[in-house]
N, C-alpha and C. Protein backbone atom coordinates (compact mmCIF):
# COMPACT_ATOMS: atom_id res chain seq x y z
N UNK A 1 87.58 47.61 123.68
CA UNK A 1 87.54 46.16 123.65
C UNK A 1 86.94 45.64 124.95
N UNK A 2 86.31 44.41 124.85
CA UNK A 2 85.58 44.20 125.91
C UNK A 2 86.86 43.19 127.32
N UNK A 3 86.40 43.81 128.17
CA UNK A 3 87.54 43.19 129.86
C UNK A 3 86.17 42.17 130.20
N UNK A 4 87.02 40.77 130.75
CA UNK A 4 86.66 40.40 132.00
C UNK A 4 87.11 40.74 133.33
N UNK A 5 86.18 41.22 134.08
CA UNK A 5 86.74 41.66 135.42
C UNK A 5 87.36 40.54 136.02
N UNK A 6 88.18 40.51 136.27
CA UNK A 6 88.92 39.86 137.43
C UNK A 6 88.17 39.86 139.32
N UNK A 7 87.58 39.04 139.64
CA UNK A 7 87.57 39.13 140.87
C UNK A 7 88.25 38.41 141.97
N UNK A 8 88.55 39.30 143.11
CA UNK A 8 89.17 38.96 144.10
C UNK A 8 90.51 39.06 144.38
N UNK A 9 90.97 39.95 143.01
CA UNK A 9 92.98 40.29 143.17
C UNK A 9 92.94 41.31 144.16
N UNK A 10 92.09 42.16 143.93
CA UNK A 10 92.37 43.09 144.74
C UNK A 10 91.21 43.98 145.39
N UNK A 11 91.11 44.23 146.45
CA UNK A 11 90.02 45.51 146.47
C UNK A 11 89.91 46.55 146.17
N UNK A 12 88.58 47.09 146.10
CA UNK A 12 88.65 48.90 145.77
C UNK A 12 89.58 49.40 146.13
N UNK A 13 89.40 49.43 147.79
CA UNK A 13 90.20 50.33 148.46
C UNK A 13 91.32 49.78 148.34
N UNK A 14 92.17 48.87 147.81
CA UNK A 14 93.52 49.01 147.37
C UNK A 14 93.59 49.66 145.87
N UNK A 15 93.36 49.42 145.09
CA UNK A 15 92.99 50.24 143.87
C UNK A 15 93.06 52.23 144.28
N UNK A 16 91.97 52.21 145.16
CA UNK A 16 92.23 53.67 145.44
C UNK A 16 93.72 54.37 145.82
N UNK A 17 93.81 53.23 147.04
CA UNK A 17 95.29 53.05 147.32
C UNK A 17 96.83 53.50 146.20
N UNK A 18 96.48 52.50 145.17
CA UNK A 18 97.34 52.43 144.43
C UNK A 18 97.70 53.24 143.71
N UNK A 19 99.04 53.22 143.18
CA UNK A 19 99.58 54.30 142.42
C UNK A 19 98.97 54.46 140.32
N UNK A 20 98.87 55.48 139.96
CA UNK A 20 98.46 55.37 138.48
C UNK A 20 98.95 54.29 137.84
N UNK A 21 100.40 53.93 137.75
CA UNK A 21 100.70 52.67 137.03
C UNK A 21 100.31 51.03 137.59
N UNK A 22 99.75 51.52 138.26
CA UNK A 22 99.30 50.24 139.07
C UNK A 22 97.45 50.14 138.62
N UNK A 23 97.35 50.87 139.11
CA UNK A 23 95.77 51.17 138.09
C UNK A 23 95.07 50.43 137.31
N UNK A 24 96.32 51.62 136.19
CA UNK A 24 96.35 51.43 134.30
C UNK A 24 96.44 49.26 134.35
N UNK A 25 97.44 49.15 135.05
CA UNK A 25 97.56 47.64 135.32
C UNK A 25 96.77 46.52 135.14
N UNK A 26 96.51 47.02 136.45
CA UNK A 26 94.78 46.37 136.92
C UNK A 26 93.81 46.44 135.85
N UNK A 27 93.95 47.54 135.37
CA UNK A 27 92.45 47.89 133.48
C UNK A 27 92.83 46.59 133.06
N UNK A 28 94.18 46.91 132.51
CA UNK A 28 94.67 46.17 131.31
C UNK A 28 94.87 44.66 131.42
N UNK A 29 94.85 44.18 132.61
CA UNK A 29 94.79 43.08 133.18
C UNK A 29 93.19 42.52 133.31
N UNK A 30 92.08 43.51 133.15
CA UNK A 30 91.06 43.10 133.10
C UNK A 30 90.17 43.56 134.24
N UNK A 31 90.21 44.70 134.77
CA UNK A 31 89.99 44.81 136.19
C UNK A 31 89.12 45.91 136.00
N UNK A 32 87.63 46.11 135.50
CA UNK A 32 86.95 47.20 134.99
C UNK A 32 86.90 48.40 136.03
N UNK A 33 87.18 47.60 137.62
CA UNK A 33 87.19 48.84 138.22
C UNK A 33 87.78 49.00 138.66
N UNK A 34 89.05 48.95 137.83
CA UNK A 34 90.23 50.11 137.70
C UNK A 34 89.78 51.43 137.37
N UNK A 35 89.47 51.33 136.23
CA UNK A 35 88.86 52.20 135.15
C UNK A 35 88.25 53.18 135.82
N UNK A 36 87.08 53.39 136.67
CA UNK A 36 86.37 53.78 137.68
C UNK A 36 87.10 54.42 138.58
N UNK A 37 87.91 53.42 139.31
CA UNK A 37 88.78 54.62 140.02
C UNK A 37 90.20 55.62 138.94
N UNK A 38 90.53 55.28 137.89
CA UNK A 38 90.70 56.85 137.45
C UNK A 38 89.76 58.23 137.19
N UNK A 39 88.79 57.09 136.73
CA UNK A 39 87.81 58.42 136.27
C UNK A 39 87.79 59.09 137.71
N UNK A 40 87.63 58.55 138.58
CA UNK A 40 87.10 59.10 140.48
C UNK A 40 88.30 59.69 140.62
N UNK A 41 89.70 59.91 140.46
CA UNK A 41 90.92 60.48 140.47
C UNK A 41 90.72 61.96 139.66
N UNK A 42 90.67 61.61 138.23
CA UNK A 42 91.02 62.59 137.53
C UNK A 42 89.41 63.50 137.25
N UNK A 43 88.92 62.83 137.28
CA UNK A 43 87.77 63.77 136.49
C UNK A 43 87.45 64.94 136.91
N UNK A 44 87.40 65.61 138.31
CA UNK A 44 87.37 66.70 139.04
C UNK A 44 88.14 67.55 138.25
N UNK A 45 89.59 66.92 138.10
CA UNK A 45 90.96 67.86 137.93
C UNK A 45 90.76 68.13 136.58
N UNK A 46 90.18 67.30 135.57
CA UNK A 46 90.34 67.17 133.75
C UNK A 46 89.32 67.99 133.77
N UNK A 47 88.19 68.51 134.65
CA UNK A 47 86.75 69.43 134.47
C UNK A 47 87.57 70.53 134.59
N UNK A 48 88.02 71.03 135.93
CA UNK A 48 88.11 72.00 136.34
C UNK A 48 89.69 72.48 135.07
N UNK A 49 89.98 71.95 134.79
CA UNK A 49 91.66 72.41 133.64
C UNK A 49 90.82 72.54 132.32
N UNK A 50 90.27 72.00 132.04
CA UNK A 50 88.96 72.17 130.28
C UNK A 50 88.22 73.32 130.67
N UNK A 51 87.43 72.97 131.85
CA UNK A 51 86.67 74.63 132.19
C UNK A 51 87.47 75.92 132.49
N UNK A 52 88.58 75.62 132.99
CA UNK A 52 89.46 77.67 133.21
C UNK A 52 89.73 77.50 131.70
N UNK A 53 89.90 76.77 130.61
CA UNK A 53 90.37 76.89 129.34
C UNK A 53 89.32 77.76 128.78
N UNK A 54 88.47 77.26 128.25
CA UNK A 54 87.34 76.98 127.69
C UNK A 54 86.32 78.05 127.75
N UNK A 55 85.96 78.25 129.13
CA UNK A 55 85.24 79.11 129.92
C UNK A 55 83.62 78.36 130.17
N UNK A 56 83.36 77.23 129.35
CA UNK A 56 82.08 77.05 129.67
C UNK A 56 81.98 75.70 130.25
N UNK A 57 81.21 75.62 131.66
CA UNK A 57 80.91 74.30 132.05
C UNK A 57 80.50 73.41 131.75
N UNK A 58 79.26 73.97 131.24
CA UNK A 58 78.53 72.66 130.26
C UNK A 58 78.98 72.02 129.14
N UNK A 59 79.84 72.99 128.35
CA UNK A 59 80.83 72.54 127.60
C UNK A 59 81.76 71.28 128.12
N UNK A 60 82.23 72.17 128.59
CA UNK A 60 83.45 71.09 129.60
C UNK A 60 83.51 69.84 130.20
N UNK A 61 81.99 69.54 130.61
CA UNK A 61 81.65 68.43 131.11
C UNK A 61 81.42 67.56 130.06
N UNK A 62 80.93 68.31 129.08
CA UNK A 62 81.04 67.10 127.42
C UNK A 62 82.53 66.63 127.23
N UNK A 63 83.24 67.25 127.36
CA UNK A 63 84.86 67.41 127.04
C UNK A 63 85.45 66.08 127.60
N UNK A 64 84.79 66.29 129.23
CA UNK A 64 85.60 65.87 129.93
C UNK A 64 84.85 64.26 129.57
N UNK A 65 83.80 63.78 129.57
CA UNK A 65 83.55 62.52 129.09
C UNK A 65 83.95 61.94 128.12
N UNK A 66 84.34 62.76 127.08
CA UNK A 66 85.07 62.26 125.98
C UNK A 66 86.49 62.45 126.03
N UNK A 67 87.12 62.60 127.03
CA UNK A 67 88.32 62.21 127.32
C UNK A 67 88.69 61.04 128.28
N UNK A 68 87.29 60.47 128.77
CA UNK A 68 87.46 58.73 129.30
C UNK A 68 86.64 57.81 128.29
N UNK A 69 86.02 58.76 127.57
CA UNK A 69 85.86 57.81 126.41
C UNK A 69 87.40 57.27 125.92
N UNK A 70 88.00 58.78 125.08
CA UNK A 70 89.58 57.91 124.57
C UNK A 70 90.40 57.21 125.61
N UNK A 71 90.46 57.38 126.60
CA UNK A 71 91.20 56.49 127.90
C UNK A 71 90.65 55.31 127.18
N UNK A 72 89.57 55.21 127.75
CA UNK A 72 89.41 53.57 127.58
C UNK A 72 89.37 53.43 126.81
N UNK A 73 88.78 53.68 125.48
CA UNK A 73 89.33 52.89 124.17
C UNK A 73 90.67 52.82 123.69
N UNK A 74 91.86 53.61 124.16
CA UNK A 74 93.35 53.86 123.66
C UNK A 74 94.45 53.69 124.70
N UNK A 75 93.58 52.74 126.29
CA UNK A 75 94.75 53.02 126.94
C UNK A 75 95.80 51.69 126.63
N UNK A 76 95.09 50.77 126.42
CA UNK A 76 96.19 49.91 125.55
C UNK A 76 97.30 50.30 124.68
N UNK A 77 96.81 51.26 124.42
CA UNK A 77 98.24 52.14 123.54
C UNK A 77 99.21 52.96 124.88
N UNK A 78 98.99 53.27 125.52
CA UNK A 78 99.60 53.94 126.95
C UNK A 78 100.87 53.31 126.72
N UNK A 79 102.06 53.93 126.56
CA UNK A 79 103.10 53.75 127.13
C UNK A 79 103.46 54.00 128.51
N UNK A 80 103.65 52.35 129.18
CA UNK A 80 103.50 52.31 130.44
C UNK A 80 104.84 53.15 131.35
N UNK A 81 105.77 53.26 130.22
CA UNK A 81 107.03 54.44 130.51
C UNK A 81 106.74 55.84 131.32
N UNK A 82 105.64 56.10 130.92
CA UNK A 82 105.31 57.80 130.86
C UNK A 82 104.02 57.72 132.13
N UNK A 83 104.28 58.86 132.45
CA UNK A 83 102.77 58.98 133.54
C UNK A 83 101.43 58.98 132.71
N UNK A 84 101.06 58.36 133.24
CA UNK A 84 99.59 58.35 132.94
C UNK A 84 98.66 60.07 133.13
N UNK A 85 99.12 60.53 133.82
CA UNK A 85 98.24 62.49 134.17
C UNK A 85 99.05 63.29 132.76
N UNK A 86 99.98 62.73 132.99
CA UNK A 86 100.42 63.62 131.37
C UNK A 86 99.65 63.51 130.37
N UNK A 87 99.54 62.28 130.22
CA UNK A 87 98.86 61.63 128.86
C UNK A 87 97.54 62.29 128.76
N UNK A 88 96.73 61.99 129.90
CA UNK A 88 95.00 62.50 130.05
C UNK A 88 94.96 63.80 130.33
N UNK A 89 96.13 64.18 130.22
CA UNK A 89 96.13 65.71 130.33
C UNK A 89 96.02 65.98 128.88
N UNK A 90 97.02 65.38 128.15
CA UNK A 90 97.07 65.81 126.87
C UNK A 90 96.40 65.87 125.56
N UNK A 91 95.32 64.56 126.43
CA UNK A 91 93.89 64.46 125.89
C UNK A 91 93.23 65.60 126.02
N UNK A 92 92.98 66.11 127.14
CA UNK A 92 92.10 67.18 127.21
C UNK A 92 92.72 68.24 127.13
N UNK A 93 93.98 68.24 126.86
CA UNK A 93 94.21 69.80 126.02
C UNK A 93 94.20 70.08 124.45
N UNK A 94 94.10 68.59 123.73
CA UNK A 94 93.58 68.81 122.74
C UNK A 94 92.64 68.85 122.21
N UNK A 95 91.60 68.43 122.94
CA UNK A 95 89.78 68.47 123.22
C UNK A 95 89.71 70.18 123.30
N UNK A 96 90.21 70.27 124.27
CA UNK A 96 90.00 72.15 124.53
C UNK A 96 90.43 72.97 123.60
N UNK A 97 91.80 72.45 122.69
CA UNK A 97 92.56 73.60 121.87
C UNK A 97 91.44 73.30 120.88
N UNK A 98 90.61 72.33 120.43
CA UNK A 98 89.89 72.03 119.30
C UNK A 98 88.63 72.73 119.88
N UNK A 99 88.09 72.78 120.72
CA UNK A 99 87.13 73.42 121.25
C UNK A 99 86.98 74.97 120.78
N UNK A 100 88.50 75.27 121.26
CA UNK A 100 88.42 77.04 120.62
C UNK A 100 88.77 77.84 120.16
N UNK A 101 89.13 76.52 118.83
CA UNK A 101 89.31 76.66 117.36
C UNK A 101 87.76 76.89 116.60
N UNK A 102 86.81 76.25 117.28
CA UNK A 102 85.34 75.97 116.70
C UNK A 102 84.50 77.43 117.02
N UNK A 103 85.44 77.79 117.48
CA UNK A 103 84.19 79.15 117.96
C UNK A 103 85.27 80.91 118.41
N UNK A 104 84.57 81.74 118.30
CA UNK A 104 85.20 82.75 118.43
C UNK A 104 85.21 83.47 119.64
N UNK A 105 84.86 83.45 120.66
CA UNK A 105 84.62 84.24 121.63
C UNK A 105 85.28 83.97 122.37
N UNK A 106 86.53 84.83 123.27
CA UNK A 106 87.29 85.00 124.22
C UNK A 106 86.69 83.70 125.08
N UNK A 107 87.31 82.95 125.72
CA UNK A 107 87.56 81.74 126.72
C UNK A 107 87.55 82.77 127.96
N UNK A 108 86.99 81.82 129.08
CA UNK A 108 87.05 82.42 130.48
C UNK A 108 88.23 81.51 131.51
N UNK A 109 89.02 81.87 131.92
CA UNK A 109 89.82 81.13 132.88
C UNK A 109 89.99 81.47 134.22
N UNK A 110 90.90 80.14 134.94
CA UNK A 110 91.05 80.92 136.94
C UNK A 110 92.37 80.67 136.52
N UNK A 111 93.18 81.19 137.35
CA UNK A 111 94.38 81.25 137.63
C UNK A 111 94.54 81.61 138.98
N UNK A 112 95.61 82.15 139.60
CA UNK A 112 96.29 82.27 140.69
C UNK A 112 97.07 83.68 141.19
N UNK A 113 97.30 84.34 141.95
CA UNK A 113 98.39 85.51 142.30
C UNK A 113 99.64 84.75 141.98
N UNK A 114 100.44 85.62 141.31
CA UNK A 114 102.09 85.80 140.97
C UNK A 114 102.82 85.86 142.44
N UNK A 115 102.62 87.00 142.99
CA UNK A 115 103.79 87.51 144.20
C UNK A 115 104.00 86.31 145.06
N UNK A 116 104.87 86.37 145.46
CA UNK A 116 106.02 85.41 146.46
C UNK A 116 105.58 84.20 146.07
N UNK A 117 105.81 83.68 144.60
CA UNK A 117 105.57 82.58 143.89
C UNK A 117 106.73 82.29 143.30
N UNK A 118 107.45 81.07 144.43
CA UNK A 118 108.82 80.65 143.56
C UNK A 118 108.42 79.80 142.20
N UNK A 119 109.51 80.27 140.96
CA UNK A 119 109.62 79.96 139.85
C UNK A 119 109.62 78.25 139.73
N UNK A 120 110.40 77.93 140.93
CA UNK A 120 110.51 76.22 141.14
C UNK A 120 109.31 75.25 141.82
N UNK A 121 108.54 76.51 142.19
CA UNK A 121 107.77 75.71 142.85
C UNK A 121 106.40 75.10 142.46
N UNK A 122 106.01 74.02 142.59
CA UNK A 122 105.21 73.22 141.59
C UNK A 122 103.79 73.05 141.95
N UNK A 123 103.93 73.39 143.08
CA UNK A 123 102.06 72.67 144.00
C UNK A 123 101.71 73.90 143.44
N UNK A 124 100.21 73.76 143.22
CA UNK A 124 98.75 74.70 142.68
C UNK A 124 98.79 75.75 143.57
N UNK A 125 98.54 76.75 143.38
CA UNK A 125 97.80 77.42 143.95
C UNK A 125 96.57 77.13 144.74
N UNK A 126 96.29 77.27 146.06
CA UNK A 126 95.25 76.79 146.99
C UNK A 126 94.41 78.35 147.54
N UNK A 127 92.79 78.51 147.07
CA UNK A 127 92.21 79.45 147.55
C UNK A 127 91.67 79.92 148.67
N UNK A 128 91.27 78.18 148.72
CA UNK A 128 90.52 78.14 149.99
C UNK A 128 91.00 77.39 151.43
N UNK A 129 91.18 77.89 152.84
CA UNK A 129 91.99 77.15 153.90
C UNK A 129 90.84 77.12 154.73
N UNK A 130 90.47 76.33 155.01
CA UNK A 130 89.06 76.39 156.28
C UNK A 130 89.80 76.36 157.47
N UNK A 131 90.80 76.41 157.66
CA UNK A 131 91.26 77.13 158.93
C UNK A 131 91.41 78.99 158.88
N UNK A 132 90.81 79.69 157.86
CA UNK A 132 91.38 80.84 158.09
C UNK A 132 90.00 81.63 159.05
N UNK A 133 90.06 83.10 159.05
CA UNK A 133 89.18 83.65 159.91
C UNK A 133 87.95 84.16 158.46
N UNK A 134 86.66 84.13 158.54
CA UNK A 134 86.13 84.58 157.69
C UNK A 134 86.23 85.57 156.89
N UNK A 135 86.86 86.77 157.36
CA UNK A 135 87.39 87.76 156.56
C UNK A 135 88.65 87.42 155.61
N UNK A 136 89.31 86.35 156.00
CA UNK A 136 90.44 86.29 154.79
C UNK A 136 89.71 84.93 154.27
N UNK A 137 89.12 84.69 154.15
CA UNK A 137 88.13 83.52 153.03
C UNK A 137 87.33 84.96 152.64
N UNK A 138 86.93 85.55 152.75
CA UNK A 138 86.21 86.73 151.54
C UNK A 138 87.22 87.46 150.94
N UNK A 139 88.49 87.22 151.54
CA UNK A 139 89.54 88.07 150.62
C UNK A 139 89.85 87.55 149.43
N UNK A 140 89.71 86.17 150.07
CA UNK A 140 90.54 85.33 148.83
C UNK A 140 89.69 84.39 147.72
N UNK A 141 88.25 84.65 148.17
CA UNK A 141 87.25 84.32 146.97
C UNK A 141 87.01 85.48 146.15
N UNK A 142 87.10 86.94 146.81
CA UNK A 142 87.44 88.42 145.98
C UNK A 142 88.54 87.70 144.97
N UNK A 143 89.71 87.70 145.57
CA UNK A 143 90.63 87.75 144.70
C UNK A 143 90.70 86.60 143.38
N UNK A 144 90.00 85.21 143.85
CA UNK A 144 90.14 84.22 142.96
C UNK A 144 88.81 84.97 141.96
N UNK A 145 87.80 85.85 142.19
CA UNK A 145 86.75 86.27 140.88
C UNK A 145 87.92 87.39 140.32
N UNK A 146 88.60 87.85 140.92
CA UNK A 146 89.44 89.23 140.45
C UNK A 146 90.48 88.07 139.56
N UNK A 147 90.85 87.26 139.59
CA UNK A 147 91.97 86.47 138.55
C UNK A 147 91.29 85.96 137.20
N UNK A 148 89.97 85.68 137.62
CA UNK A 148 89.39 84.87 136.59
C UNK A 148 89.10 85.74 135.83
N UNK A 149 88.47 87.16 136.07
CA UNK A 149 88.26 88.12 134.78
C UNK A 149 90.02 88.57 134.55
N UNK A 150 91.03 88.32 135.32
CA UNK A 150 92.16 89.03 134.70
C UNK A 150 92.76 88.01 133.73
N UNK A 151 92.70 86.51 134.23
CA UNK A 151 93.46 85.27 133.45
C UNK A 151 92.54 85.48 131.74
N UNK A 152 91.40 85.84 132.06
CA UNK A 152 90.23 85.65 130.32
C UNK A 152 91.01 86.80 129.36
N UNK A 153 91.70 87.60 129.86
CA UNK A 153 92.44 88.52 128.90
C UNK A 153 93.57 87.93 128.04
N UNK A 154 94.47 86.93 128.85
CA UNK A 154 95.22 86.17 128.34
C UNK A 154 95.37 85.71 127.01
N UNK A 155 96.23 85.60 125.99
CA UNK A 155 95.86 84.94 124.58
C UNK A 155 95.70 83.37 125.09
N UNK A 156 95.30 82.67 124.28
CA UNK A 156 95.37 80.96 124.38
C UNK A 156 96.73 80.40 124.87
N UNK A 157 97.20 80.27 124.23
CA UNK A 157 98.73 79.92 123.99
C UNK A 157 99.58 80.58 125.50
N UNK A 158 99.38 81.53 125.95
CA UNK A 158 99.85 81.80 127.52
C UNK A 158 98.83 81.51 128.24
N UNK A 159 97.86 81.22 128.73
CA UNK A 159 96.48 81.11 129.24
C UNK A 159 96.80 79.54 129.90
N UNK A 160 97.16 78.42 128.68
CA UNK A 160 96.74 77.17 128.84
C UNK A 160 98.17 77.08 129.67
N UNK A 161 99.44 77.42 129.57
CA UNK A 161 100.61 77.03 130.35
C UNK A 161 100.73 77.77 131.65
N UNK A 162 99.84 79.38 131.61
CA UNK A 162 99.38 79.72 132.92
C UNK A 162 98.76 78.45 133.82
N UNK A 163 98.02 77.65 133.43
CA UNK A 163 96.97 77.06 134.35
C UNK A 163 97.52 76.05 134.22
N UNK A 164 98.30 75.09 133.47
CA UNK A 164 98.99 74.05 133.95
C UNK A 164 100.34 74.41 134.34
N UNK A 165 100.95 75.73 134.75
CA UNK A 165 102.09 75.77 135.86
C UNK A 165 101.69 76.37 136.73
N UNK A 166 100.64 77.35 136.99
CA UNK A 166 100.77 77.59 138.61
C UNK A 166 99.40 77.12 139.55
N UNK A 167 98.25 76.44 138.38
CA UNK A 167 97.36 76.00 139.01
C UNK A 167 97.06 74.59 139.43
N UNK A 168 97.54 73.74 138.35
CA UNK A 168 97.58 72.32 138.13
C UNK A 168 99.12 72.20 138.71
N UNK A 169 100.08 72.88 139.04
CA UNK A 169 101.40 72.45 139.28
C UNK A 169 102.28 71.16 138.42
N UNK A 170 101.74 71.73 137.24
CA UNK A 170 102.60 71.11 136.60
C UNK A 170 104.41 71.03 136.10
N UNK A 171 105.21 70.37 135.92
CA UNK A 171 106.68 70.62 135.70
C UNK A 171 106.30 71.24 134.37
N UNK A 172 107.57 71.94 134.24
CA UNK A 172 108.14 72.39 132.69
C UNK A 172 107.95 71.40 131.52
N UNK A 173 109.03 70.17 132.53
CA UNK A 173 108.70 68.92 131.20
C UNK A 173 107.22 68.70 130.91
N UNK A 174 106.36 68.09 131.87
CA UNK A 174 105.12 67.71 131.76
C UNK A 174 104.36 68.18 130.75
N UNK A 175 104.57 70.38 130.75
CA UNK A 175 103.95 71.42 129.92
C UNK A 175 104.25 71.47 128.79
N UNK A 176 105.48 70.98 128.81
CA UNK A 176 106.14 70.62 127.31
C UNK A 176 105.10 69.72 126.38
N UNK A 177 105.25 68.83 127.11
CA UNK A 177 104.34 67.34 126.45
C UNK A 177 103.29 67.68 126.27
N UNK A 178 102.63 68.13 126.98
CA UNK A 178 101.03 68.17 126.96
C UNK A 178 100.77 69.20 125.89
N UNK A 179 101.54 70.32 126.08
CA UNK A 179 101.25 71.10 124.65
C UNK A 179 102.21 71.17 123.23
N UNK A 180 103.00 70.37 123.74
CA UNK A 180 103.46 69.69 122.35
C UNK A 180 104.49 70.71 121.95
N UNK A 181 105.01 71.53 122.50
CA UNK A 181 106.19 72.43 122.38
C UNK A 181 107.76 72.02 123.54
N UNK A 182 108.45 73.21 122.89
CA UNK A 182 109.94 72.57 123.39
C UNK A 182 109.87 73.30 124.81
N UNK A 183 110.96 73.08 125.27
CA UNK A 183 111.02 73.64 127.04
C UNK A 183 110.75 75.25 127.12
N UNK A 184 112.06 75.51 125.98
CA UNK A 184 112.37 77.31 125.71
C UNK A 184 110.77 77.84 125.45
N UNK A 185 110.38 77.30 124.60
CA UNK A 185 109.02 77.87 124.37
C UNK A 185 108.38 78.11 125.63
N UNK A 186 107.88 77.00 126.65
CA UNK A 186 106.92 76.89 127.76
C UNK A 186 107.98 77.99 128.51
N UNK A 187 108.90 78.21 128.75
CA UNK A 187 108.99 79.03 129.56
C UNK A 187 108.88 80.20 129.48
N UNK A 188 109.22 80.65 128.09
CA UNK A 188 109.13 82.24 127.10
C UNK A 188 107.48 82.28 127.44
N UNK A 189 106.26 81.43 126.80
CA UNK A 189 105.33 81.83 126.86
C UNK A 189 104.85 82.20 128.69
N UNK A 190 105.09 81.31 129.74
CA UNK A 190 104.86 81.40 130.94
C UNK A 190 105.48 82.96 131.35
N UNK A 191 106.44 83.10 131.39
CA UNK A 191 106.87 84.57 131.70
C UNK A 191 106.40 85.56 131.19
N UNK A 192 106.23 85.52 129.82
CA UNK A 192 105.01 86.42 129.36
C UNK A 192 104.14 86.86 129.92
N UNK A 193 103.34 85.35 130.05
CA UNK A 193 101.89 85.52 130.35
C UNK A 193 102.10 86.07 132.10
N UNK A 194 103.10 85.37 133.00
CA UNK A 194 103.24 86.12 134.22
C UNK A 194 103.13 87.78 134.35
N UNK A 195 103.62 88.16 133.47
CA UNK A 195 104.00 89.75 133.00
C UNK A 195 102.78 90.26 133.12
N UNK A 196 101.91 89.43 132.01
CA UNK A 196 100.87 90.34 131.37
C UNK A 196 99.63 90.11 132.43
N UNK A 197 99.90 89.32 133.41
CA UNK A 197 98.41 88.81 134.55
C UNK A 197 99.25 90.36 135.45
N UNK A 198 100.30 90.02 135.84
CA UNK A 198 100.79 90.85 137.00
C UNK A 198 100.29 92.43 136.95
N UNK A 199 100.45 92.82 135.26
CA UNK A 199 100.19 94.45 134.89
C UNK A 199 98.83 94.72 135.02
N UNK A 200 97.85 93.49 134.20
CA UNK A 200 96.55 93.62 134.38
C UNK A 200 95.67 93.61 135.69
N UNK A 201 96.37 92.80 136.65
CA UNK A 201 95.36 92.17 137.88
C UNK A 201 95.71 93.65 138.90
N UNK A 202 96.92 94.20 138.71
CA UNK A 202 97.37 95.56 139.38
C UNK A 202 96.13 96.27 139.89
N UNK A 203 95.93 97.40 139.25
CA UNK A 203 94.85 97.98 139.38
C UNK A 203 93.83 97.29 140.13
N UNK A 204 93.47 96.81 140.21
CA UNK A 204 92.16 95.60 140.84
C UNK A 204 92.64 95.30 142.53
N UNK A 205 93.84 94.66 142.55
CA UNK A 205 94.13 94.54 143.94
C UNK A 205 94.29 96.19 144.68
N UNK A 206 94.65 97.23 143.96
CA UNK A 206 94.49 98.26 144.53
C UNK A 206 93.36 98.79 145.38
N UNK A 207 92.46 98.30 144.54
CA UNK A 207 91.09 98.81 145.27
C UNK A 207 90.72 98.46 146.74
């Protein structure tokens, strides 16, 4: 539906500022560049979570436009109750699960190392520290190509709750929602799939 922008409530840089429900607000209030700064928020994060799915970029980048296509045409439907990253998450995990339903060939994904990874703990996995010494930045771009051929072994169904709990740091609840299953499930499949990265990626860190 078509917005009049509102000028002069607020600036960009408060907008940037602002929190998601404050945002969504601003859209719905008429504020087109609101809109703009989600896409500038999420779109990095909705590429890079469609592409470890998926495995293909160019793909993904279609994906990911047509998941601010439905934003903006459906965020009027947004229940302003619920986070907004859930929701556009859940967009693009059903963009992706439909994605590779359409085609047959094993998906490529990134994921993360398991070891001294508390079960509670929620922040992503981080590869890269530009404070480290150059030799442990070649360790740990080794190791992030050594995950991505170990995470593509993964079935779907452990793959996608791999990468929204230890990469995206997502909660339990959140994983729930987004893939549309109960808690018991997300955690049965996550431990699984922990199992089955840990046995596979073995061998590899040996070397």
């Amino acid at each position: 539906m078509k917005r009049t922008a509102q000028q002069g409530v607020v600036t960009r840089e408060q907008l940037r500022a602002a929190d998601d429900a404050a945002v969504v607000a601003s859209f719905l209030a008429g504020d087109e560049r609101a809109f703009a700064v989600l896409v500038e928020r999420y779109q990095t994060r909705l590429l890079n979570f469609i592409y470890r799915t998926i495995g293909d970029r160019e793909k993904a980048e279609d994906l990911v436009q047509e998941v601010f296509i439905r934003v903006y045409r459906h965020l009027h439907r947004f229940d302003p109750s619920k986070k907004f990253s859930t929701w556009a998450y859940t967009i693009a995990s059903n963009l992706a699960k439909n994605e590779l339903r359409n085609r047959s060939r094993n998906p490529l994904v990134l994921f993360q190392t398991l070891s001294s990874r508390n079960e509670d703990d929620d922040r992503p996995l981080q590869f890269e520290d530009t404070t480290s010494r150059p030799d442990d930045l070649y360790r740990k771009r080794h190791l992030r190509a050594l995950v991505e051929e170990t995470v593509a072994q993964l079935p779907e169904h452990h793959r996608q709750v791999f990468v929204l709990r230890e990469l995206e740091g997502k909660s339990y609840e959140e994983i729930a929602e987004i893939t549309d299953c109960n808690l018991g499930t997300v955690k049965s499949r996550l431990n699984r799939a922990r199992n089955a990265f840990a046995a596979i990626i073995e061998p590899g860190l040996r070397e």
